[in-house]
ModelCIF file with pLDDT and N, C-alpha, C, O atoms, coordinates in Angstrom:
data_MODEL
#
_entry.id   MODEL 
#
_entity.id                         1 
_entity.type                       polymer 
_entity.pdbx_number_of_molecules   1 
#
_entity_poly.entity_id                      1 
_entity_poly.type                           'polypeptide(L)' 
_entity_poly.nstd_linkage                   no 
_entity_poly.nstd_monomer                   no 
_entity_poly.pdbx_seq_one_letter_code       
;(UNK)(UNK)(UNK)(UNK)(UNK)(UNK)(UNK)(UNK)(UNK)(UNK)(UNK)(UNK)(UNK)(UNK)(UNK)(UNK)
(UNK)(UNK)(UNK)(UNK)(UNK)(UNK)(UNK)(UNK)(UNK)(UNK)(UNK)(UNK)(UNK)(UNK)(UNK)(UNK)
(UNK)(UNK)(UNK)(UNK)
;
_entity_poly.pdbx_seq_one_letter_code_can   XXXXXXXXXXXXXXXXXXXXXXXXXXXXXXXXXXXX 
_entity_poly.pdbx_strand_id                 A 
#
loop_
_entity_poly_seq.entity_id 
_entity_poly_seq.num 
_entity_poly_seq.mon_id 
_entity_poly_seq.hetero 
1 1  UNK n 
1 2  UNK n 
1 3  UNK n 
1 4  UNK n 
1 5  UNK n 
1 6  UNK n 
1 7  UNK n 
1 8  UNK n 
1 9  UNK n 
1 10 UNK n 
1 11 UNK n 
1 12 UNK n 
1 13 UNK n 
1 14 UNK n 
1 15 UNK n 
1 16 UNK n 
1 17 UNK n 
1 18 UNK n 
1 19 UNK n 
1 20 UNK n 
1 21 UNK n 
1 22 UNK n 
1 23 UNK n 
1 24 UNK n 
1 25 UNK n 
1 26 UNK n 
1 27 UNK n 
1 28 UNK n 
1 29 UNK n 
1 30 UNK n 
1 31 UNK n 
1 32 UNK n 
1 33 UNK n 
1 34 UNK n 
1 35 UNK n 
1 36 UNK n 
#
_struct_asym.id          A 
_struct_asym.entity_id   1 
#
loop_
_ma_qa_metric.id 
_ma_qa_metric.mode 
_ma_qa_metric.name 
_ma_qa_metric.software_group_id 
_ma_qa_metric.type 
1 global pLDDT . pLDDT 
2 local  pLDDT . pLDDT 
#
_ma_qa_metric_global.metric_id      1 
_ma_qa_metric_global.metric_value   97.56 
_ma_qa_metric_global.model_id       1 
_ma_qa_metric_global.ordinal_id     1 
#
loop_
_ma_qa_metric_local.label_asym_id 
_ma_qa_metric_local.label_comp_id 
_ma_qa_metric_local.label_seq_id 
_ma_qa_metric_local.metric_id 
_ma_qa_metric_local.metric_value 
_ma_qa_metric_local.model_id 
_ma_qa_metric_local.ordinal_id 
A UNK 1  2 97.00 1 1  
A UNK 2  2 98.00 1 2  
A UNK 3  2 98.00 1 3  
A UNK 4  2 97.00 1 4  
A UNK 5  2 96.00 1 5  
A UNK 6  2 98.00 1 6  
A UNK 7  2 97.00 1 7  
A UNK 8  2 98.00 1 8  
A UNK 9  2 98.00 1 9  
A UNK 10 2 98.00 1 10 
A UNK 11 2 98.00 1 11 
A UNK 12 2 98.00 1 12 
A UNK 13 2 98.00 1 13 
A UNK 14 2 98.00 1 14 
A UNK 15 2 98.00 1 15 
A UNK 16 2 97.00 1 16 
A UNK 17 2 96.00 1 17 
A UNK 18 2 96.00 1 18 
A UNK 19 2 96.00 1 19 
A UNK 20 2 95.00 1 20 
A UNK 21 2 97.00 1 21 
A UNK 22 2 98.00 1 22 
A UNK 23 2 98.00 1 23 
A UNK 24 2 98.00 1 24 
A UNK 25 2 98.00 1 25 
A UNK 26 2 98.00 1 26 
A UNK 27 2 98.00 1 27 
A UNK 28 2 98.00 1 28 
A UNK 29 2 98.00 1 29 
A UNK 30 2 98.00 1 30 
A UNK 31 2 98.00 1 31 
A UNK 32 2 98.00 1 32 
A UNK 33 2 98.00 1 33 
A UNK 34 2 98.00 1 34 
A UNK 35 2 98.00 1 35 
A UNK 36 2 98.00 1 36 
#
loop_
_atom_site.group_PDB 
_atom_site.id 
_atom_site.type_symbol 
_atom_site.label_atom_id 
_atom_site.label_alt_id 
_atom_site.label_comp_id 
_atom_site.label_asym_id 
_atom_site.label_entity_id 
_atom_site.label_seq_id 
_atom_site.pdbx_PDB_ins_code 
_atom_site.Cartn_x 
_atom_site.Cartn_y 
_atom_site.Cartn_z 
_atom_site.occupancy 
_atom_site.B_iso_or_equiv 
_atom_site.pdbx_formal_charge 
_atom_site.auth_seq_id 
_atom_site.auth_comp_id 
_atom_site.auth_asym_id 
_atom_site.auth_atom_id 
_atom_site.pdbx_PDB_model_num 
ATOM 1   N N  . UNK A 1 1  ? -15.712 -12.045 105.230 1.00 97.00 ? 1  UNK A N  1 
ATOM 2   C CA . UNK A 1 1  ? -15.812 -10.833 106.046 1.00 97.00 ? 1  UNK A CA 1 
ATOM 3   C C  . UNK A 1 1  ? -15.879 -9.598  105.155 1.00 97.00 ? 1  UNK A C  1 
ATOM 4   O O  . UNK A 1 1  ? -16.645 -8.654  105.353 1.00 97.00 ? 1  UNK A O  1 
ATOM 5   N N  . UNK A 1 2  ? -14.891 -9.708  104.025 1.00 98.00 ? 2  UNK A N  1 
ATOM 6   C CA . UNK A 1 2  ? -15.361 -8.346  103.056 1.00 98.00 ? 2  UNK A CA 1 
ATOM 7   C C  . UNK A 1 2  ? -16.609 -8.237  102.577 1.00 98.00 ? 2  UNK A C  1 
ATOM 8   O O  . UNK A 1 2  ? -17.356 -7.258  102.612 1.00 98.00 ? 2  UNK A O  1 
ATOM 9   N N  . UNK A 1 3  ? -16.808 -9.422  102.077 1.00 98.00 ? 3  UNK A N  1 
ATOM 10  C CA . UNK A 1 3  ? -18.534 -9.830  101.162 1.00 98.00 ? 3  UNK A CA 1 
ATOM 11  C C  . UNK A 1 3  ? -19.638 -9.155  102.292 1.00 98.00 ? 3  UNK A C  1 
ATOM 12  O O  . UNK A 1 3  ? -20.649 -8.553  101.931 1.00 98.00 ? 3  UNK A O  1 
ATOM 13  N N  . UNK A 1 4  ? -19.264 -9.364  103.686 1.00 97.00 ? 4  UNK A N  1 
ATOM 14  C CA . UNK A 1 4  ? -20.324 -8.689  105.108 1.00 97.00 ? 4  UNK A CA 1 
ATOM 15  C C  . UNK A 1 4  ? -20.519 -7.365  104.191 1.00 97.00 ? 4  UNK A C  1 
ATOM 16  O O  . UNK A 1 4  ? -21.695 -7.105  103.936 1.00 97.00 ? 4  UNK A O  1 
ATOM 17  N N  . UNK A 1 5  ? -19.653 -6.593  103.723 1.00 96.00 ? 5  UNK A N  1 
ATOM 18  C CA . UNK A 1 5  ? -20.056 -4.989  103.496 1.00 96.00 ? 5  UNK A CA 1 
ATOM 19  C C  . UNK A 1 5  ? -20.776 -4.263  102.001 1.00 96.00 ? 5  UNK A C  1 
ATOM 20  O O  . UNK A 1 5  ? -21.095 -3.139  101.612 1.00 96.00 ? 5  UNK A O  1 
ATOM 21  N N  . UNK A 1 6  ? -20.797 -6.073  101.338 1.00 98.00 ? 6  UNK A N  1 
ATOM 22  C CA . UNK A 1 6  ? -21.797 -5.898  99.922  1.00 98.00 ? 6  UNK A CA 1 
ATOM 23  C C  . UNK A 1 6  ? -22.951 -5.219  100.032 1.00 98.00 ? 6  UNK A C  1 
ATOM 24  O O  . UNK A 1 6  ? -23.704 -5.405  100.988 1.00 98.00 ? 6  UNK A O  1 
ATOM 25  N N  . UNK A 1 7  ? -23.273 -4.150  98.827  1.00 97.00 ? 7  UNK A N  1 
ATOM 26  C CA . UNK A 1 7  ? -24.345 -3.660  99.264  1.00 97.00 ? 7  UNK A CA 1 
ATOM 27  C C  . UNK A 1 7  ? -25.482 -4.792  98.426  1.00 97.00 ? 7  UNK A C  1 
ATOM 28  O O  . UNK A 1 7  ? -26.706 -4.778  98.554  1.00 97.00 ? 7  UNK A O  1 
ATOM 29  N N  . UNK A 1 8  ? -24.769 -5.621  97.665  1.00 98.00 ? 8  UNK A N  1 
ATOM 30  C CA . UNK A 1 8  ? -26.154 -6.663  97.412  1.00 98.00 ? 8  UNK A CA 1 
ATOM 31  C C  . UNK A 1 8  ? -25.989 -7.491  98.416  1.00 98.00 ? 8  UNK A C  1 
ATOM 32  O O  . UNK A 1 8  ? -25.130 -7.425  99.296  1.00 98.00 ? 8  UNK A O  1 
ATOM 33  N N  . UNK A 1 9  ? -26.994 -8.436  98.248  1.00 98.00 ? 9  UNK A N  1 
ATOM 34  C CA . UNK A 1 9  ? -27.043 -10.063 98.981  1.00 98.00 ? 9  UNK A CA 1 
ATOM 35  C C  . UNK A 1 9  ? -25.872 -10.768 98.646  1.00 98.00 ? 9  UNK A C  1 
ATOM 36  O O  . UNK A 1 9  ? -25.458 -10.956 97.502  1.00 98.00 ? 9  UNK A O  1 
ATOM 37  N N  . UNK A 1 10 ? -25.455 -11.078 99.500  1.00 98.00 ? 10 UNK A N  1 
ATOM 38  C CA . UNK A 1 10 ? -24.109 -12.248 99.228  1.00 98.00 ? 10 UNK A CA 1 
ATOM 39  C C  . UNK A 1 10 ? -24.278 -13.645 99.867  1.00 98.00 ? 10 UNK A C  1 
ATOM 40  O O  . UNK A 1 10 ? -24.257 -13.638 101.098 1.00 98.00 ? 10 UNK A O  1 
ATOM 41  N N  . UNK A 1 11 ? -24.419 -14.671 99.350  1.00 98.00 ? 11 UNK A N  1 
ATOM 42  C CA . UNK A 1 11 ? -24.341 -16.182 99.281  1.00 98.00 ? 11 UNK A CA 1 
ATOM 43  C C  . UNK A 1 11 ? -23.222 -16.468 99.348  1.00 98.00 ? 11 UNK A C  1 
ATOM 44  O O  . UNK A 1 11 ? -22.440 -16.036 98.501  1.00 98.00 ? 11 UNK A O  1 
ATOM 45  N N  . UNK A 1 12 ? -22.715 -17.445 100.579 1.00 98.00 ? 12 UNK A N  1 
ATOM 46  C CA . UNK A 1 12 ? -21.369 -17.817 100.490 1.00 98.00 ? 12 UNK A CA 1 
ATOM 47  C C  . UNK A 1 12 ? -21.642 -19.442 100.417 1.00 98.00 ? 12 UNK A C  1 
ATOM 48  O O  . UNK A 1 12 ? -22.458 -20.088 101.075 1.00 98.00 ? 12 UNK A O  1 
ATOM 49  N N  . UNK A 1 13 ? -20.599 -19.964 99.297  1.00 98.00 ? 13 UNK A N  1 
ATOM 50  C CA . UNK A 1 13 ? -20.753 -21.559 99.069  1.00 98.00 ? 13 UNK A CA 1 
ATOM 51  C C  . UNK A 1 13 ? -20.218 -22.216 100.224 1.00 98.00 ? 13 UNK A C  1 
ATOM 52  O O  . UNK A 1 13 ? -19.418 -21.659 100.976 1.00 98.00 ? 13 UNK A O  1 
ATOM 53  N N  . UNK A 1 14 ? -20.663 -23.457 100.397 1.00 98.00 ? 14 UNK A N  1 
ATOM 54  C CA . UNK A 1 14 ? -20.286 -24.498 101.774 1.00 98.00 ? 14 UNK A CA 1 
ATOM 55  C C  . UNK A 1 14 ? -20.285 -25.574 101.028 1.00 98.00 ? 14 UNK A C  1 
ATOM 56  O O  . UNK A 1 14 ? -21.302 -26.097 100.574 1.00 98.00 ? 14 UNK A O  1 
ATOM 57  N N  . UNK A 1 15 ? -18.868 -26.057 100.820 1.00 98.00 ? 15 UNK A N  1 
ATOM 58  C CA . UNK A 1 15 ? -18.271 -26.944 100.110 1.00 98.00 ? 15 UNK A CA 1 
ATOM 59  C C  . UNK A 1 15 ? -16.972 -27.241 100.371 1.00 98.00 ? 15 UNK A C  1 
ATOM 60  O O  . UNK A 1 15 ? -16.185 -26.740 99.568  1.00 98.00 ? 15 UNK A O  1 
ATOM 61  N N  . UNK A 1 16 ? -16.479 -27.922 101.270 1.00 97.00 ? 16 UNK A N  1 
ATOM 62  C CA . UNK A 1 16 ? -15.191 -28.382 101.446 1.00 97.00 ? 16 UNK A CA 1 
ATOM 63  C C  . UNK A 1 16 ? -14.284 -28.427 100.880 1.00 97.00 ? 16 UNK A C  1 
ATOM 64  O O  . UNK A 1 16 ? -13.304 -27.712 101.089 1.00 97.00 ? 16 UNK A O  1 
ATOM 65  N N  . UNK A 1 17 ? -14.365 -29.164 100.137 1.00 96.00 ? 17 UNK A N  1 
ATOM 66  C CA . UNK A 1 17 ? -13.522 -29.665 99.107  1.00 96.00 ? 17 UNK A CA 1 
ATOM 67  C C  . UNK A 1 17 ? -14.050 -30.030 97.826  1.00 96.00 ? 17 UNK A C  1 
ATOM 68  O O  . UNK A 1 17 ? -15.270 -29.876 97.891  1.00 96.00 ? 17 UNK A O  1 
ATOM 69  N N  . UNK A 1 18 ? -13.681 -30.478 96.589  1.00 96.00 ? 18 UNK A N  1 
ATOM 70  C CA . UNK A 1 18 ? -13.887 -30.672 95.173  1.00 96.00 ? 18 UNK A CA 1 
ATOM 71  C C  . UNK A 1 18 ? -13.916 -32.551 94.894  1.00 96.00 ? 18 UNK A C  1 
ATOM 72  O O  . UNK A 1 18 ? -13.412 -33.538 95.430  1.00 96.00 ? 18 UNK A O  1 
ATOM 73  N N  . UNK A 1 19 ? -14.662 -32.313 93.944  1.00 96.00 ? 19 UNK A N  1 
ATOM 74  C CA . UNK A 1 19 ? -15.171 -33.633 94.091  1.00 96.00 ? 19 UNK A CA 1 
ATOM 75  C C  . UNK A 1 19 ? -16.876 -34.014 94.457  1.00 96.00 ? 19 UNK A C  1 
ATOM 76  O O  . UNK A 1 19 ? -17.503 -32.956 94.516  1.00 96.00 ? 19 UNK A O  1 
ATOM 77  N N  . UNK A 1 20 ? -17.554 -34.937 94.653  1.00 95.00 ? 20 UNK A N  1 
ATOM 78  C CA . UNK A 1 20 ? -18.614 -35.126 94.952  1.00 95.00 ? 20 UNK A CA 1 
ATOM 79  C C  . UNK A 1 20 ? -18.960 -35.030 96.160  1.00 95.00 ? 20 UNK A C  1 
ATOM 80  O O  . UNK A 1 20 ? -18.194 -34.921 97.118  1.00 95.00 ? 20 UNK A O  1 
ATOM 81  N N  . UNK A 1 21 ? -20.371 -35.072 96.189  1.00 97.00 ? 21 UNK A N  1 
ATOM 82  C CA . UNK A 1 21 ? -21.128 -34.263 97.401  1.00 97.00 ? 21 UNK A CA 1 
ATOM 83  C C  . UNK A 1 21 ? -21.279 -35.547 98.607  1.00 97.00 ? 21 UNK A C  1 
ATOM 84  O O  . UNK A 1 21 ? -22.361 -35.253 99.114  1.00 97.00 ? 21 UNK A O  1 
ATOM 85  N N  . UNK A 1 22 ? -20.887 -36.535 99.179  1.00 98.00 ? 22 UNK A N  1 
ATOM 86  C CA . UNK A 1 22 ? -21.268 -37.520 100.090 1.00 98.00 ? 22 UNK A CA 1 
ATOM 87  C C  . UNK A 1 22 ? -20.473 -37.153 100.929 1.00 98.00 ? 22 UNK A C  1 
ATOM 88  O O  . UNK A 1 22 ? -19.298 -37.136 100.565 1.00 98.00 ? 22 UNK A O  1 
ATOM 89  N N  . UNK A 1 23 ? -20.833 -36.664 102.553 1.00 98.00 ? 23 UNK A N  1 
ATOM 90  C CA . UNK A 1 23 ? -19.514 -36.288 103.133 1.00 98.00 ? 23 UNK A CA 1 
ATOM 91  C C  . UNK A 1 23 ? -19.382 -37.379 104.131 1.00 98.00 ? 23 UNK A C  1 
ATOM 92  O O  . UNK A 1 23 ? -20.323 -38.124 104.404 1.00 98.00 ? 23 UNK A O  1 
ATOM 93  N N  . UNK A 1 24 ? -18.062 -37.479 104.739 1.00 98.00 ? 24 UNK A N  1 
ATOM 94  C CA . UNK A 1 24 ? -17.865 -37.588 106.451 1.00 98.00 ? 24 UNK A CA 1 
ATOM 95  C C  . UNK A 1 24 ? -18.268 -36.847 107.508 1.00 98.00 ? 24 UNK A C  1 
ATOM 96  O O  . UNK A 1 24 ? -17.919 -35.671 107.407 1.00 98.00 ? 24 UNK A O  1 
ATOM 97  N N  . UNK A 1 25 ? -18.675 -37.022 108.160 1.00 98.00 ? 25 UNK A N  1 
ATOM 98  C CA . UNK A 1 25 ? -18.802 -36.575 109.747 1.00 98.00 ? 25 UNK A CA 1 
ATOM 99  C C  . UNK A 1 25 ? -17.664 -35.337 109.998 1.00 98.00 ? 25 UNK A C  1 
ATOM 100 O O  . UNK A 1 25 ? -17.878 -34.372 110.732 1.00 98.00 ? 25 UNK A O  1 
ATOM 101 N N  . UNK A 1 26 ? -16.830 -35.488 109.491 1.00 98.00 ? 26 UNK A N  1 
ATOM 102 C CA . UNK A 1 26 ? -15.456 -34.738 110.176 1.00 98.00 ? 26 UNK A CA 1 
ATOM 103 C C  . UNK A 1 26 ? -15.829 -33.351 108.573 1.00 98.00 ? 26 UNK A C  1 
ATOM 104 O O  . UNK A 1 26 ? -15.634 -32.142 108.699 1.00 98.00 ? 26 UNK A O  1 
ATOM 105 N N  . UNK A 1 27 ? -16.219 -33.841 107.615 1.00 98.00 ? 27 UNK A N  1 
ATOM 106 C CA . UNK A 1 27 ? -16.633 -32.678 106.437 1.00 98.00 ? 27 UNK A CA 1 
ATOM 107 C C  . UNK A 1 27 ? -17.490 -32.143 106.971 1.00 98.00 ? 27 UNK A C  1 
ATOM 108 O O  . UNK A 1 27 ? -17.422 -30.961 107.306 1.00 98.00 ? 27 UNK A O  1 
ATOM 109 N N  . UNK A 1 28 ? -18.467 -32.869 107.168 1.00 98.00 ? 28 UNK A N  1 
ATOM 110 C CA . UNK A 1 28 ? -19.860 -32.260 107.768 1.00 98.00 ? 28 UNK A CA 1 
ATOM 111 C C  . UNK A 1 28 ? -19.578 -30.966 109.026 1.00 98.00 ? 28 UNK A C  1 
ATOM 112 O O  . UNK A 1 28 ? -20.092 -29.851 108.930 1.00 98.00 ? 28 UNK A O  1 
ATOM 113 N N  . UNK A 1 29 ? -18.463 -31.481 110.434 1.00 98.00 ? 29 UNK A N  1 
ATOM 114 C CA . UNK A 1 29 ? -18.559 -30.785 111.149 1.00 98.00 ? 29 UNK A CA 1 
ATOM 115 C C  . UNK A 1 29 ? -17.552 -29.333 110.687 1.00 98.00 ? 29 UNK A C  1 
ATOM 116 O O  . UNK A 1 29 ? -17.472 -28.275 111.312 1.00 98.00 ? 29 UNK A O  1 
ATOM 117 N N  . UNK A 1 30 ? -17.024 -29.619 109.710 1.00 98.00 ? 30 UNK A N  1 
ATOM 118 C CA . UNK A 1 30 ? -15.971 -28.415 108.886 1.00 98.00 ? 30 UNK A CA 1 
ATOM 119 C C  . UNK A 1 30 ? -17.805 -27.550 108.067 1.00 98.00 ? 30 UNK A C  1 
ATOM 120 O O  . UNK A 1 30 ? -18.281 -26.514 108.530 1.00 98.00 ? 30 UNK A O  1 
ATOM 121 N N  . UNK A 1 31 ? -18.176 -28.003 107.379 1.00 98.00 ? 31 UNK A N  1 
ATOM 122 C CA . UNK A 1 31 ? -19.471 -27.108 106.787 1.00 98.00 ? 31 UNK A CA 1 
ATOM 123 C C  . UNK A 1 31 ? -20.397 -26.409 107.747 1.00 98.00 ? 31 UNK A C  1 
ATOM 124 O O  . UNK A 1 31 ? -21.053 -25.414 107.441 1.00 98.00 ? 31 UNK A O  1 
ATOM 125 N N  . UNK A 1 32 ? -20.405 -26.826 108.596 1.00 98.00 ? 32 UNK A N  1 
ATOM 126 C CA . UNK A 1 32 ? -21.361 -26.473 109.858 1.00 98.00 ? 32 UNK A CA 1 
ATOM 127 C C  . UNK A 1 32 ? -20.246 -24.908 110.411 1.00 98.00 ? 32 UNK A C  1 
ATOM 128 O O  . UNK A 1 32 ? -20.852 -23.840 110.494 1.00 98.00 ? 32 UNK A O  1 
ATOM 129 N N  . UNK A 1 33 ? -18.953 -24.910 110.688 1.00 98.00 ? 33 UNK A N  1 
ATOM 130 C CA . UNK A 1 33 ? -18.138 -23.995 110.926 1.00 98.00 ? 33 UNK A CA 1 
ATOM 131 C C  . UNK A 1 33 ? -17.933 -23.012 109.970 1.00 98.00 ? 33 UNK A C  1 
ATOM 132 O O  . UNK A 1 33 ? -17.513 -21.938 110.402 1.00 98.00 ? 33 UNK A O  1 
ATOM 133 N N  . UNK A 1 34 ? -18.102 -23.100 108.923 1.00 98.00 ? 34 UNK A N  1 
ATOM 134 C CA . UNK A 1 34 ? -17.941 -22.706 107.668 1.00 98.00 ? 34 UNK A CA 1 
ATOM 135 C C  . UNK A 1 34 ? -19.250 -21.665 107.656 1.00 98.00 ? 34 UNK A C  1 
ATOM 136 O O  . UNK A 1 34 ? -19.230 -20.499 107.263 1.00 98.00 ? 34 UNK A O  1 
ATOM 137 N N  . UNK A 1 35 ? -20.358 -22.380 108.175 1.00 98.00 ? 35 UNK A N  1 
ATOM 138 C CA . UNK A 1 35 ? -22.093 -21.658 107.798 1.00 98.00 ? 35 UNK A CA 1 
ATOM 139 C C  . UNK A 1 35 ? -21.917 -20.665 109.380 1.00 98.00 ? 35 UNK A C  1 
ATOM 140 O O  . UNK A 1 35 ? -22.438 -19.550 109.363 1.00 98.00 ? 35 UNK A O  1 
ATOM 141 N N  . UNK A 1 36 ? -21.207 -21.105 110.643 1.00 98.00 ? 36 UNK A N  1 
ATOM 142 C CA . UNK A 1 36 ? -21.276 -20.132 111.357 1.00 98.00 ? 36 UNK A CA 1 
ATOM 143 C C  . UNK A 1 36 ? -20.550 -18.925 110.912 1.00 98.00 ? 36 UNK A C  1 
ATOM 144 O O  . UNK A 1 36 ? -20.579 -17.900 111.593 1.00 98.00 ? 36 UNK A O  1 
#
């Protein structure tokens, strides 16, 4: 919500957790909440 008032472009990462990239269903529906 602060990054909203950058006057550059701001990219926010969607990454759960640490570790490798193969998710669950239940990660997946956490990244999807994350990108809204």
């Amino acid at each position: 919500r602060l990054a909203g008032q950058s006057r550059v472009p701001v990219y926010a990462m969607i990454r759960p957790r640490e570790g490798g990239f193969v998710f669950t269903a239940e990660e997946v529906d956490q990244m999807l909440a994350d990108i809204d």
